[in-house]
C-alpha atoms as a PDB file:
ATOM      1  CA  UNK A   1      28.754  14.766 -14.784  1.00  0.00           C
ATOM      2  CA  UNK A   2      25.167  16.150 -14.576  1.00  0.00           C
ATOM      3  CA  UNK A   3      23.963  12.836 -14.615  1.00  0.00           C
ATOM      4  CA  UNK A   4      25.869  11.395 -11.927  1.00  0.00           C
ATOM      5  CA  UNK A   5      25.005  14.625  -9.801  1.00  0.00           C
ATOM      6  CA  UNK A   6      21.224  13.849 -10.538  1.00  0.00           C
ATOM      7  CA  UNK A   7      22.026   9.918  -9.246  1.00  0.00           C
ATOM      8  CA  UNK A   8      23.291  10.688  -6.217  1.00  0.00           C
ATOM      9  CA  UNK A   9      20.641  13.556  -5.032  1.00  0.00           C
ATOM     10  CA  UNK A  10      23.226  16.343  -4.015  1.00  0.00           C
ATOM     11  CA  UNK A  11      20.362  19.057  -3.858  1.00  0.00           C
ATOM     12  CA  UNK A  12      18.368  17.104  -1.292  1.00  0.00           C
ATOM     13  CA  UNK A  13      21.568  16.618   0.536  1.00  0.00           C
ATOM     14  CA  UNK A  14      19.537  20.228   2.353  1.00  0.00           C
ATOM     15  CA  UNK A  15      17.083  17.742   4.416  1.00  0.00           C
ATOM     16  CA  UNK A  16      20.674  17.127   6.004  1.00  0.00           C
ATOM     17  CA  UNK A  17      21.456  20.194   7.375  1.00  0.00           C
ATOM     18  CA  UNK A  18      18.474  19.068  10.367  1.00  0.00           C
ATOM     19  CA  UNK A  19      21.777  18.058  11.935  1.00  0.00           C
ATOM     20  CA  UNK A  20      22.316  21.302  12.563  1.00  0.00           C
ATOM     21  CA  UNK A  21      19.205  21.997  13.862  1.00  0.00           C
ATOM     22  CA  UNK A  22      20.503  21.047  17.459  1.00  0.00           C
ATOM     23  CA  UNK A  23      23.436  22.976  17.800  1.00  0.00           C
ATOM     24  CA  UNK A  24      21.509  26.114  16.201  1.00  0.00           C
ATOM     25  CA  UNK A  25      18.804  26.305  18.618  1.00  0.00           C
ATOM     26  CA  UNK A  26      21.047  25.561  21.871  1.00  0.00           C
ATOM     27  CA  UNK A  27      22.775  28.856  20.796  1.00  0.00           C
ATOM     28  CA  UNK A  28      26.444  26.770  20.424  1.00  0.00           C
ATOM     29  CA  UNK A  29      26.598  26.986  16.433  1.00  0.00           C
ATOM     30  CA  UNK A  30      29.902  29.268  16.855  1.00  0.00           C
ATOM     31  CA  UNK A  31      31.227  26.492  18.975  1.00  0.00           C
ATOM     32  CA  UNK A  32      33.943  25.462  16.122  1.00  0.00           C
ATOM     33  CA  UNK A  33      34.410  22.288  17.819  1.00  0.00           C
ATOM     34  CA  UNK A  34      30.547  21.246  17.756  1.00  0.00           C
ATOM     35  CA  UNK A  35      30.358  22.559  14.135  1.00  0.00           C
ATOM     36  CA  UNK A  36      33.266  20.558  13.322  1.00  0.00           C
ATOM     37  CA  UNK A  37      31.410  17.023  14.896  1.00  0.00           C
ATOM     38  CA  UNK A  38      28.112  17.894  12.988  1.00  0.00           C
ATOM     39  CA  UNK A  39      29.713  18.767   9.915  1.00  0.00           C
ATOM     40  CA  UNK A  40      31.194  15.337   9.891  1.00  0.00           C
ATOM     41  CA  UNK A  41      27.658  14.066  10.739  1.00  0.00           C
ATOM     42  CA  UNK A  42      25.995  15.960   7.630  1.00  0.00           C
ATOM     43  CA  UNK A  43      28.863  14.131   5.121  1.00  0.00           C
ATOM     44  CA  UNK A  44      28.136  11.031   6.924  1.00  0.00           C
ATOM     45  CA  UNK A  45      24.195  10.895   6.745  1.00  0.00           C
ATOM     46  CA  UNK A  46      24.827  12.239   2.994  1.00  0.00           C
ATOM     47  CA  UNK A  47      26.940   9.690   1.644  1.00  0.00           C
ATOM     48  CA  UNK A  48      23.780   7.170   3.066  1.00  0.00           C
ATOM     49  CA  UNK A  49      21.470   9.498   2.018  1.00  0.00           C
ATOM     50  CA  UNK A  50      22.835   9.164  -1.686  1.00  0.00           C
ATOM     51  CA  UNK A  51      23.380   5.441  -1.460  1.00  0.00           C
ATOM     52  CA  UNK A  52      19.788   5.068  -0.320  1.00  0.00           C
ATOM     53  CA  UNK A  53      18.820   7.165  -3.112  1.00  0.00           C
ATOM     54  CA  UNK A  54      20.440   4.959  -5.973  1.00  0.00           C
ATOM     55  CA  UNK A  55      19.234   1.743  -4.593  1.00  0.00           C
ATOM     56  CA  UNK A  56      15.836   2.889  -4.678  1.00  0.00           C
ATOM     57  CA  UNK A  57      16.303   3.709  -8.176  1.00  0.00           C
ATOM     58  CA  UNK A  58      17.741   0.511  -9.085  1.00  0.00           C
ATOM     59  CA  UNK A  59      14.917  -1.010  -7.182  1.00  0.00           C
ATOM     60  CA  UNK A  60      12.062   1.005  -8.847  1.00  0.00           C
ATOM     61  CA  UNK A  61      14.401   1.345 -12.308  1.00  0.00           C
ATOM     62  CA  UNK A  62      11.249  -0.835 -14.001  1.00  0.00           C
ATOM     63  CA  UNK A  63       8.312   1.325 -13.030  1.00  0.00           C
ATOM     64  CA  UNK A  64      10.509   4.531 -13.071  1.00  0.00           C
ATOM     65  CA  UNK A  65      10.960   3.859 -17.324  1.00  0.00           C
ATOM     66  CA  UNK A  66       7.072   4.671 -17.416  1.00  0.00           C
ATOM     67  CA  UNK A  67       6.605   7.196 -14.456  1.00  0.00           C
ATOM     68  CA  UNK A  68       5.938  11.136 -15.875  1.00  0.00           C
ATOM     69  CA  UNK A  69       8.270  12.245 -14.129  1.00  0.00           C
ATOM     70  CA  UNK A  70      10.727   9.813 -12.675  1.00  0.00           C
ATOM     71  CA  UNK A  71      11.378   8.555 -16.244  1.00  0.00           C
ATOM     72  CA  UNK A  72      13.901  11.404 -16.453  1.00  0.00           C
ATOM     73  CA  UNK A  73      16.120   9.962 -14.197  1.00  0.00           C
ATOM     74  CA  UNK A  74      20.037   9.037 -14.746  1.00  0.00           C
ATOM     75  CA  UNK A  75      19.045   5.178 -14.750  1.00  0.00           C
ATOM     76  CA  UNK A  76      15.838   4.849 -15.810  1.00  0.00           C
ATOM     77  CA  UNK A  77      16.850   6.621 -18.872  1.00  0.00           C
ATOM     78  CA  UNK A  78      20.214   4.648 -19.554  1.00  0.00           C
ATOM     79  CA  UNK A  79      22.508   7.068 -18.698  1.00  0.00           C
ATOM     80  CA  UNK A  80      24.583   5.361 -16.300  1.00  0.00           C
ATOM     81  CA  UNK A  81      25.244   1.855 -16.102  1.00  0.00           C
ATOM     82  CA  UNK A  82      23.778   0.248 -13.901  1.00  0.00           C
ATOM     83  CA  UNK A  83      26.915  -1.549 -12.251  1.00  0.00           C
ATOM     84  CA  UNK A  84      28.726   1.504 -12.426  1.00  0.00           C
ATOM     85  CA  UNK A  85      25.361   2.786  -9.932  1.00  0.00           C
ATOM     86  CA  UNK A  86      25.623  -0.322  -7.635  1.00  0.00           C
ATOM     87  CA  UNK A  87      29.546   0.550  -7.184  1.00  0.00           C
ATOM     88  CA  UNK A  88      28.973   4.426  -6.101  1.00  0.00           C
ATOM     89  CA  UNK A  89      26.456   2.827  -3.861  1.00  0.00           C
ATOM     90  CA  UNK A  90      28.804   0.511  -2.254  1.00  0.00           C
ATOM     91  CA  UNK A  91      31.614   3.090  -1.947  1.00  0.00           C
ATOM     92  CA  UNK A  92      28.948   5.770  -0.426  1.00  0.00           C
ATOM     93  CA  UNK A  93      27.876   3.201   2.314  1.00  0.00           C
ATOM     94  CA  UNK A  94      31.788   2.241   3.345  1.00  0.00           C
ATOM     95  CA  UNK A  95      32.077   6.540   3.526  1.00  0.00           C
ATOM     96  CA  UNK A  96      29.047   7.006   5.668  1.00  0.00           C
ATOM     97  CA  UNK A  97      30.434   4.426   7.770  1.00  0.00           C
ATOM     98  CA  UNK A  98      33.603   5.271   7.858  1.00  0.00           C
ATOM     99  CA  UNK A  99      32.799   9.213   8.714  1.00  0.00           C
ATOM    100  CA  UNK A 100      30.359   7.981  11.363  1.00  0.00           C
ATOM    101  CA  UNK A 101      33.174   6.234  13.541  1.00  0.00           C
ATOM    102  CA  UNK A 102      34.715   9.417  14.182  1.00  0.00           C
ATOM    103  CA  UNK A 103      31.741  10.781  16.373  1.00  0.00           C
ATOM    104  CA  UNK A 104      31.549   7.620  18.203  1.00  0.00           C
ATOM    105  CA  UNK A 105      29.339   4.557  18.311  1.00  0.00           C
ATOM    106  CA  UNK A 106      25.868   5.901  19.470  1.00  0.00           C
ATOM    107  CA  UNK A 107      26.476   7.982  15.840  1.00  0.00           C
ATOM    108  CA  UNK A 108      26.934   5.075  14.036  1.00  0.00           C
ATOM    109  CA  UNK A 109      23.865   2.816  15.168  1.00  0.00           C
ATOM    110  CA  UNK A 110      21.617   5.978  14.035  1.00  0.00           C
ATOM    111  CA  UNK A 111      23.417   6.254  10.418  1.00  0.00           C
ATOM    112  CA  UNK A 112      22.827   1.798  10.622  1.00  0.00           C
ATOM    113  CA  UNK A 113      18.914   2.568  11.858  1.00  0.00           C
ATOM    114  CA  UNK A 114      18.589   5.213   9.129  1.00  0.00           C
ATOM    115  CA  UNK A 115      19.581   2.842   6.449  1.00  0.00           C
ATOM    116  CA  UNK A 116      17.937  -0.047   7.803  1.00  0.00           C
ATOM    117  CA  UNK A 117      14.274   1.863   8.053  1.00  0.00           C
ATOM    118  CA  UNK A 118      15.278   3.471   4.426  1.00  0.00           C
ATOM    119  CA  UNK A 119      16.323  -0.435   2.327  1.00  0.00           C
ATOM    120  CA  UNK A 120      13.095  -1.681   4.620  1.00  0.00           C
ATOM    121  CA  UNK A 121      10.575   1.391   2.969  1.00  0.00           C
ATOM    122  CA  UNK A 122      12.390   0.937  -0.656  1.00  0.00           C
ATOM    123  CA  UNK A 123      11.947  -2.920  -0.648  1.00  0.00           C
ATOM    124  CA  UNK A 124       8.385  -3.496   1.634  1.00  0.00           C
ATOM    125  CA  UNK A 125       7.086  -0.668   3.995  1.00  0.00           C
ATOM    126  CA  UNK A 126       6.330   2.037   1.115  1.00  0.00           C
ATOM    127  CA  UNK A 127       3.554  -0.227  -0.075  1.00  0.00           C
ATOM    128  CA  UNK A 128       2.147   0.117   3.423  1.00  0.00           C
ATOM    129  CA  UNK A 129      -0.958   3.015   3.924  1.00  0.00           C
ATOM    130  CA  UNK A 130       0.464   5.146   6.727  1.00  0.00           C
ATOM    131  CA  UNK A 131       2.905   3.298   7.979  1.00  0.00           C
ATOM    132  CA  UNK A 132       5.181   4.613   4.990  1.00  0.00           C
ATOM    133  CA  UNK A 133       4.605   8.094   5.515  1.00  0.00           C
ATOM    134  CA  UNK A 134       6.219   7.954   9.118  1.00  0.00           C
ATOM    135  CA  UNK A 135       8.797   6.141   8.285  1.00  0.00           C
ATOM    136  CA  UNK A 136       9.667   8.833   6.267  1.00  0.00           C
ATOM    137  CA  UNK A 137       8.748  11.081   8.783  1.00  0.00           C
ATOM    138  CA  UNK A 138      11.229   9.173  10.667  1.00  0.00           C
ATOM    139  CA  UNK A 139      13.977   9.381   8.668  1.00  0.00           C
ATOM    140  CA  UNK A 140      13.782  13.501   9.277  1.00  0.00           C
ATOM    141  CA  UNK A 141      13.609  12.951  12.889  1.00  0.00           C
ATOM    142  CA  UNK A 142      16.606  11.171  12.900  1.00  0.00           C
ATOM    143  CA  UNK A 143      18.510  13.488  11.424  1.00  0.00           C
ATOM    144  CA  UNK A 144      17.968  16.030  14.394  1.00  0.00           C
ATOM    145  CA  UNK A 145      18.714  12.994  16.761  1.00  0.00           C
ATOM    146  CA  UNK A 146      21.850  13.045  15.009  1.00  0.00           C
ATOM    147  CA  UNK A 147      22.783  16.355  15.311  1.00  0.00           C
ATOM    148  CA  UNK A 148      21.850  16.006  18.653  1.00  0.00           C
ATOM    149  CA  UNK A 149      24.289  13.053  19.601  1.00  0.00           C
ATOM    150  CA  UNK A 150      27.067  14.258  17.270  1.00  0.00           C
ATOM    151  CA  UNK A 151      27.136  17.639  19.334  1.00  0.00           C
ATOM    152  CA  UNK A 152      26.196  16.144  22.776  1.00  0.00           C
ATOM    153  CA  UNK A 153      23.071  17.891  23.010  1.00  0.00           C
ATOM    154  CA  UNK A 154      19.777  17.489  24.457  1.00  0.00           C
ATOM    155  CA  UNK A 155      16.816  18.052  21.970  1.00  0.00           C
ATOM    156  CA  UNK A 156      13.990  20.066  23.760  1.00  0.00           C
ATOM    157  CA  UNK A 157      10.494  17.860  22.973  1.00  0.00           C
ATOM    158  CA  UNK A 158       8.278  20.398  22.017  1.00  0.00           C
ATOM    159  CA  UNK A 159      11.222  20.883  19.028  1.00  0.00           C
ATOM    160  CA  UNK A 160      11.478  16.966  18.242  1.00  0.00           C
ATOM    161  CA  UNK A 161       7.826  16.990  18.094  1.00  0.00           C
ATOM    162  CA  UNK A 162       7.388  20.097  15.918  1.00  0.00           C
ATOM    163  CA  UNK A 163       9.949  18.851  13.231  1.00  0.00           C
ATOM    164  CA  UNK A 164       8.071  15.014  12.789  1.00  0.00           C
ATOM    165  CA  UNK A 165       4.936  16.483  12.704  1.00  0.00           C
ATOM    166  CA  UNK A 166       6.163  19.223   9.897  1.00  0.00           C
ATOM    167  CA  UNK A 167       7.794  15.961   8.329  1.00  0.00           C
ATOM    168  CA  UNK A 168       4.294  14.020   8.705  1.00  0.00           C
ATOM    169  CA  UNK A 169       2.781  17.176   6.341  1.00  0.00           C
ATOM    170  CA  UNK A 170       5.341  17.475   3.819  1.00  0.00           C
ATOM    171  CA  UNK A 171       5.165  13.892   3.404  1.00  0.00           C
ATOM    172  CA  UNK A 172       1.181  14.085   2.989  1.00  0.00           C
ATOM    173  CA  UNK A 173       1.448  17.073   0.528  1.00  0.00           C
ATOM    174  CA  UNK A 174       3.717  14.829  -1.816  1.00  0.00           C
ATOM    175  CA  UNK A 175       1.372  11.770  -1.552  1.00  0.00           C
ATOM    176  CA  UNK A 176      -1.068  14.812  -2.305  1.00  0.00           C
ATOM    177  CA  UNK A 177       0.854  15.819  -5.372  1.00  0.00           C
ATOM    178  CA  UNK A 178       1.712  11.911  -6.588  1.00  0.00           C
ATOM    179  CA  UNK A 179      -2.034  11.092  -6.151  1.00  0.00           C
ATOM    180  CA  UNK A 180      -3.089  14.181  -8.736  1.00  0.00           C
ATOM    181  CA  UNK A 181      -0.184  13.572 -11.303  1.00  0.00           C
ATOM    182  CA  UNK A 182      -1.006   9.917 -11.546  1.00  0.00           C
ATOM    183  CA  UNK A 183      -4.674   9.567 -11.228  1.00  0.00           C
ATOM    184  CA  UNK A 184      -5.744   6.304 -12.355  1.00  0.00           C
ATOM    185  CA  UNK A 185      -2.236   4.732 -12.609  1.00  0.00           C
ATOM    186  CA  UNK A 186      -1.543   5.635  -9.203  1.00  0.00           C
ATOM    187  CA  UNK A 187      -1.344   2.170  -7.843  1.00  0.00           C
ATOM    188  CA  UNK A 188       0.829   1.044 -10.653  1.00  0.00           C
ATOM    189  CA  UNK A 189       3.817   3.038  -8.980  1.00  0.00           C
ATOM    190  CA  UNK A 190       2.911   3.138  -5.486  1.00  0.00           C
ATOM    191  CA  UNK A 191       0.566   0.777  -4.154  1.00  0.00           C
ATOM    192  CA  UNK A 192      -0.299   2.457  -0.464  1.00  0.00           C
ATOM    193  CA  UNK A 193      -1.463   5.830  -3.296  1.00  0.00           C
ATOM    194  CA  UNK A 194      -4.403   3.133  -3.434  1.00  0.00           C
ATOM    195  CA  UNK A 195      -5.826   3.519   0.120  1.00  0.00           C
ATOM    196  CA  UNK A 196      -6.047   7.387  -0.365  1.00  0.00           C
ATOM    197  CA  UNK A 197      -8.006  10.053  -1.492  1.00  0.00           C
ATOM    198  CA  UNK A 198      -8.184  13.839  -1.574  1.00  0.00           C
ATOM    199  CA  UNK A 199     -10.642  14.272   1.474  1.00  0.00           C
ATOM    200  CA  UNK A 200      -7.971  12.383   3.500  1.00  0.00           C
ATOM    201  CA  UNK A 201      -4.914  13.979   2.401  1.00  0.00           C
ATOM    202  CA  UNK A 202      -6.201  17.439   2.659  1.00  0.00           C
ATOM    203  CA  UNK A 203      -7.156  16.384   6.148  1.00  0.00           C
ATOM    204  CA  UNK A 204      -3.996  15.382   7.093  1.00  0.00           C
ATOM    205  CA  UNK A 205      -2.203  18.128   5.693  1.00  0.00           C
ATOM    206  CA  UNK A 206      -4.221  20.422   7.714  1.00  0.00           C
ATOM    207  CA  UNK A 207      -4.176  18.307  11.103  1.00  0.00           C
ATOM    208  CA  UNK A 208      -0.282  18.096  11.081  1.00  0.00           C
ATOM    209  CA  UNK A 209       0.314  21.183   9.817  1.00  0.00           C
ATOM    210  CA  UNK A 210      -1.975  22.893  12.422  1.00  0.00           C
ATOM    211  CA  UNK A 211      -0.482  20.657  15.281  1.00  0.00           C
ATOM    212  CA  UNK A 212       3.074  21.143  13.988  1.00  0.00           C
ATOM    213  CA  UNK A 213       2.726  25.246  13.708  1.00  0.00           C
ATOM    214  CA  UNK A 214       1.481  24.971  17.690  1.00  0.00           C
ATOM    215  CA  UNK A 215       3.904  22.897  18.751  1.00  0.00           C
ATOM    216  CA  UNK A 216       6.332  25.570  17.508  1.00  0.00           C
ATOM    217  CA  UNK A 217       4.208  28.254  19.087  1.00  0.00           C
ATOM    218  CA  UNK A 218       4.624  26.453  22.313  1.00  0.00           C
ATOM    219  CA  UNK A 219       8.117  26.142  22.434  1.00  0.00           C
ATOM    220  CA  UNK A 220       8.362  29.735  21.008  1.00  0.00           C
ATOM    221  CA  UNK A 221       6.470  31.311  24.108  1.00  0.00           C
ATOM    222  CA  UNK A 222       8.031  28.980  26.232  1.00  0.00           C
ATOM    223  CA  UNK A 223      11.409  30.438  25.715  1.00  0.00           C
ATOM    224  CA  UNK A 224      10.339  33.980  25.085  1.00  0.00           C
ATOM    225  CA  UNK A 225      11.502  36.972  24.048  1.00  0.00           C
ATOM    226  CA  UNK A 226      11.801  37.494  20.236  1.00  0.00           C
ATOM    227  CA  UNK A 227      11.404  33.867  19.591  1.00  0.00           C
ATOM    228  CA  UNK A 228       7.540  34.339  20.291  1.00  0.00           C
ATOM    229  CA  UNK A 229       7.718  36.528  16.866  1.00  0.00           C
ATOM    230  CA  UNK A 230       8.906  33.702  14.919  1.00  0.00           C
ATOM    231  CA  UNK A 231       5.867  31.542  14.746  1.00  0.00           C
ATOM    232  CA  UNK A 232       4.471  34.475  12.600  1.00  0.00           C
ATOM    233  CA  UNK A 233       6.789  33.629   9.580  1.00  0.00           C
ATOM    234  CA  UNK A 234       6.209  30.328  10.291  1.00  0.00           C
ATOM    235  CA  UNK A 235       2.604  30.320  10.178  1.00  0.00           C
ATOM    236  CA  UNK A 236       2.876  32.266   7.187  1.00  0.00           C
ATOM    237  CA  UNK A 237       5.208  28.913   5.601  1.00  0.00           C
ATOM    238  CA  UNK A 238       3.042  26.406   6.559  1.00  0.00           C
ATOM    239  CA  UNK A 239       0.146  27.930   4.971  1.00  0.00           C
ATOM    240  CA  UNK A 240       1.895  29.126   2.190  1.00  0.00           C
ATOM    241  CA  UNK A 241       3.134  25.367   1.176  1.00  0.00           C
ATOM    242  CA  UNK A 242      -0.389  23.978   2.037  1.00  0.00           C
ATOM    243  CA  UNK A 243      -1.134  26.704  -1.040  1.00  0.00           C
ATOM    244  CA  UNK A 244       0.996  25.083  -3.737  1.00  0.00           C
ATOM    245  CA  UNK A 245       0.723  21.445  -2.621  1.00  0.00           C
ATOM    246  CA  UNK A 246      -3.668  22.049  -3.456  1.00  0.00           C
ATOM    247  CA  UNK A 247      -3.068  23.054  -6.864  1.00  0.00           C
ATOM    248  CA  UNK A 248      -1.044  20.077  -7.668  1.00  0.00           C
ATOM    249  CA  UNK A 249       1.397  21.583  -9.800  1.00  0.00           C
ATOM    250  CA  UNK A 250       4.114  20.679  -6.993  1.00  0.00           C
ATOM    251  CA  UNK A 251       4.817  18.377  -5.092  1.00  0.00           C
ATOM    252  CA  UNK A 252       8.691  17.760  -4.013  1.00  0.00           C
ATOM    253  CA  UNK A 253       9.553  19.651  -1.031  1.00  0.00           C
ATOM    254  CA  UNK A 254      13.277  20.629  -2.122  1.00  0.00           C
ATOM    255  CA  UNK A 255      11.592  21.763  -5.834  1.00  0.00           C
ATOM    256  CA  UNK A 256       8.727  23.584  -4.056  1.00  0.00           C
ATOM    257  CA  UNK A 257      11.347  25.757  -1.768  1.00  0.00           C
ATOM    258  CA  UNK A 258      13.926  26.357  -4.742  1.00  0.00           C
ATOM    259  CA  UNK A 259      10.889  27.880  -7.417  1.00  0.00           C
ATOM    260  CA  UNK A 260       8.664  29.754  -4.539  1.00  0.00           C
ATOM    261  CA  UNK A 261      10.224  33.349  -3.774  1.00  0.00           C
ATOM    262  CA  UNK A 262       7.240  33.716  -1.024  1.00  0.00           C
ATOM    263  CA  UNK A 263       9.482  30.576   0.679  1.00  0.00           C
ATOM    264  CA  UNK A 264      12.335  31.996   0.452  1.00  0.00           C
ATOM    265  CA  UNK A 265      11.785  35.109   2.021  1.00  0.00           C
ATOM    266  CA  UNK A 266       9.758  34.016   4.981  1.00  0.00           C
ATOM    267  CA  UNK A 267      13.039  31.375   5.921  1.00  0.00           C
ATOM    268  CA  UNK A 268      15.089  34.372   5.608  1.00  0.00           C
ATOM    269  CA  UNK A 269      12.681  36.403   8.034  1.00  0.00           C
ATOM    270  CA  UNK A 270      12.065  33.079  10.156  1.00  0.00           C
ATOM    271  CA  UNK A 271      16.060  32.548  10.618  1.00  0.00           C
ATOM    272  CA  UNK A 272      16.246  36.105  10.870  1.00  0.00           C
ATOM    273  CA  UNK A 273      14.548  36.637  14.024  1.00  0.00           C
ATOM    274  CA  UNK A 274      15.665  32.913  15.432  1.00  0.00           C
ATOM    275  CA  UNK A 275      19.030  34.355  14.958  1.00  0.00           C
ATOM    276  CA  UNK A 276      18.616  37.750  16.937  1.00  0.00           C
ATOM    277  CA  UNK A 277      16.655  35.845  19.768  1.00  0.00           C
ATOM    278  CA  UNK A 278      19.055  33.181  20.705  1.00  0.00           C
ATOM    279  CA  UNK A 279      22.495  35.102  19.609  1.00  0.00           C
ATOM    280  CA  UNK A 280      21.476  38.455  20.513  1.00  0.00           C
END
């Protein structure tokens, strides 16, 4: 069973709850009815989220036999069968759909665009400098499109622009991470790791993560009140990552959040104050 939960990703099922990120900020996540619609959005961008997940790895199953730490996978270590993979991939893709038809057919296109972009990075854009960091950058984005649609509600820009910019960093700090942990056989698992170096990455990490912590600041004064107070603990989380991502222990954003109390803590502050300032 552990297996199987490994295959299908559950624990990065969190990048999912973004679809929430809409209805939370517009102060209507008591609204049972809007809950309801985005919860039906999260199982639906899930399903394609896992499905995604175990066609990559069926893709990549030869290079993932020999990665450090991919090798530990379900598939690349002969856990699962690979048929039996293919199937749950199927069946995931005919759920996603399935779910998405309830909230309507501007829902749908984004869950078909989100797997489109995601099978066109797996099988061709990932071996692409830059252009395969935002498309994964992309794929965050359209998760809060998604929430947005699903609940009928209009994203404010400085908020779209502050989450693909924080997605544009993350992604940097894991090609950060990959390019330490692989060194010299860097190219052998991910060509684009080729056109990189450290001065670069550490200059990207600290362009979007500066632009993406004022774009947040922005739209925190913008709106006022106790909102302005939560660009402090978000500073203090953008720095802190930066932190772990340059020692290049860590690289994967969910396994970075789960291990680092300092994390923890300032989300609980950060949704803390978000919390008093728009249901207060």
């Amino acid at each position: 069973m552990l297996s199987w939960i490994k295959l299908f990703r559950i624990k990065h099922w969190i990048k999912n709850l973004l679809l929430f990120v809409p209805i939370f900020f517009a102060g209507k996540i008591t609204n049972i009815h809007l809950l309801i619609a985005v919860s039906w959005a999260f199982l639906a961008f899930s399903f394609c989220t896992s499905a995604h997940y175990i066609i990559n790895d069926l893709k990549d199953l030869k290079y993932d036999r020999i990665h450090p730490q991919k090798r530990n996978r379900p598939l690349a270590k002969g856990e699962i069968n690979k048929y039996a993979a293919i199937f749950c991939s199927i069946l995931f893709l005919l759920l996603s759909i399935v779910l998405g038809t309830i909230l309507g057919t501007q829902f749908i296109l984004i869950i078909i665009f989100y797997l489109v972009l995601n099978l066109l990075y797996s099988f061709k854009i990932k071996n692409i400098p830059l252009v395969e960091v935002f498309s994964v950058s992309m794929g965050y984005i359209l998760r809060i499109i998604g929430g947005g649609v699903a609940a009928d509600i209009k994203i404010s820009p400085w908020l779209f622009m502050s989450t693909f910019l924080l997605a544009l960093y993350i992604t940097f700090g894991k090609r950060f991470h990959e390019l330490k942990i692989l060194k010299e056989r860097a190219s052998q698992f991910r060509l684009s790791l080729t056109y990189y170096n450290d001065f670069f990455l550490i200059s990207s990490l600290s362009i979007t993560g500066t632009s993406a912590l004022l774009m947040y600041a922005i739209y925190s004064v913008e709106n006022g009140g106790l909102l302005v107070y939560t660009a402090i603990p978000a500073a203090y989380g953008v720095l802190r990552y930066l932190q772990i991502i340059l020692k290049g222990e860590q690289g994967e954003p969910i396994e970075i959040f789960e291990k680092d109390i300092h994390l923890w803590i300032t989300s609980g502050i950060f949704l803390l104050f978000i919390s008093l300032a728009i249901y207060n």
